[in-house]
Protein backbone atom coordinates (compact mmCIF):
# COMPACT_ATOMS: atom_id res chain seq x y z
CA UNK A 1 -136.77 -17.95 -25.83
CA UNK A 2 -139.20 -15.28 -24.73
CA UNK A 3 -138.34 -16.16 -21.14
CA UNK A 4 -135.11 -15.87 -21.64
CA UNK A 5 -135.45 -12.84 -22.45
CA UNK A 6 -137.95 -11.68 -20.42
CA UNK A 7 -135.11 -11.83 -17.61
CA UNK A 8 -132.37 -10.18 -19.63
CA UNK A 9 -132.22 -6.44 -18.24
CA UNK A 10 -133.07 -5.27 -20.88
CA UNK A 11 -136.24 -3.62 -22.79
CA UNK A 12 -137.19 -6.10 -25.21
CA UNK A 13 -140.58 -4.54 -25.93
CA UNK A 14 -139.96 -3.96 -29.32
CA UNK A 15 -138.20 -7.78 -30.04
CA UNK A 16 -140.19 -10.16 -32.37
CA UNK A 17 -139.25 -13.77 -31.69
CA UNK A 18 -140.13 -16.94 -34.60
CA UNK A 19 -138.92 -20.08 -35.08
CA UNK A 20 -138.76 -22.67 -37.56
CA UNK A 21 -137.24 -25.83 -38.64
CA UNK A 22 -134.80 -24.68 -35.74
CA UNK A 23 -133.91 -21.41 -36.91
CA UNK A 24 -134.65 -18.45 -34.92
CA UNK A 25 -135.15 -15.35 -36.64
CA UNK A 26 -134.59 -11.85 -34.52
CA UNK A 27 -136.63 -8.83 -35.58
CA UNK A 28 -137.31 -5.25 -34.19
CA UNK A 29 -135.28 -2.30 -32.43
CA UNK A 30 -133.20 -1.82 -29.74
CA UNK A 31 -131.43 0.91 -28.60
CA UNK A 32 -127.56 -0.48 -28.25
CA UNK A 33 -125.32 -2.68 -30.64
CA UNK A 34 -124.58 -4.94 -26.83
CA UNK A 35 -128.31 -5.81 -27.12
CA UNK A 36 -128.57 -7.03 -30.32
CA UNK A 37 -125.72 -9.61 -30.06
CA UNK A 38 -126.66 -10.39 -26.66
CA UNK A 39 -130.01 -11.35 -27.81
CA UNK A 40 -128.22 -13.29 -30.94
CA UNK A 41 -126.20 -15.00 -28.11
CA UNK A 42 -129.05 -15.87 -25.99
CA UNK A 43 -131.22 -17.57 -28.40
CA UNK A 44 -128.24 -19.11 -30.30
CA UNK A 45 -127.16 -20.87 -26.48
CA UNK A 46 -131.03 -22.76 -26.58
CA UNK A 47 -131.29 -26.46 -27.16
CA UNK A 48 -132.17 -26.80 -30.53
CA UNK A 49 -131.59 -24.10 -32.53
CA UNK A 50 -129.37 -24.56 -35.20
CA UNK A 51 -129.10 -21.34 -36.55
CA UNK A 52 -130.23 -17.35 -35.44
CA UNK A 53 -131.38 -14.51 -38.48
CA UNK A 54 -130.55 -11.83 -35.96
CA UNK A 55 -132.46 -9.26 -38.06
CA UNK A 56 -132.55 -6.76 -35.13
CA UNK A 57 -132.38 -3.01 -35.72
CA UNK A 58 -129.81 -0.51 -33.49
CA UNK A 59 -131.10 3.03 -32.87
CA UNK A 60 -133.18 4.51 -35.86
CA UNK A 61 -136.66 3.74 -34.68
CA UNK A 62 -136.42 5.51 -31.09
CA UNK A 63 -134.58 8.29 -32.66
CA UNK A 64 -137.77 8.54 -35.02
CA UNK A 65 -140.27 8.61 -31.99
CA UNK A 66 -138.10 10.87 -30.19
CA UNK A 67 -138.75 13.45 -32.91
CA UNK A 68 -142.27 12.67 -33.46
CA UNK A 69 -142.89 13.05 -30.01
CA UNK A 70 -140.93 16.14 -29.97
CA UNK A 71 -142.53 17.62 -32.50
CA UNK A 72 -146.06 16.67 -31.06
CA UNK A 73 -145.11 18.38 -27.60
CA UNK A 74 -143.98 21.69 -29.87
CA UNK A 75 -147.14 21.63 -31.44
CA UNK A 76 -149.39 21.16 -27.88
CA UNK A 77 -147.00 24.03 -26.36
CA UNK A 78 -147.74 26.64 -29.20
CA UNK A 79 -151.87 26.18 -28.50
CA UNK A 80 -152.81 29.60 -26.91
């Protein structure tokens, strides 16, 4: 599974992978709805698995860091 997806195209940094009994369970952030059914897709076309938890998150966590970072950089720029 994790070299399928490590030749995807797409940034799976953030993508937890387990497996048990045949069931694949999907867990993490990306940044596009596409990603998180392609990955569902991907590990759902494997021999063996009989079932995916696509538990995969769209968005909210890189909107979160962009404003933390954000905030950070407003903070370094107002230092005399």
């Amino acid at each position: 599974m994790c070299e399928r997806l490590a030749h995807s195209h797409f940034d799976v940094h953030d993508i937890e992978v387990s497996v048990a009994d045949g069931i694949v369970t999907l867990s993490g952030q990306v940044r596009e709805r596409g990603q998180k059914y392609r990955l569902e897709e991907i590990a759902d076309g494997l021999f063996g698995v009989r079932d995916v938890d696509n538990q995969v998150r769209v968005g909210r966590r890189q909107a979160q860091h962009q404003s933390t970072q954000e905030q950070t950089e407003k903070g370094t720029n107002d230092s005399p």
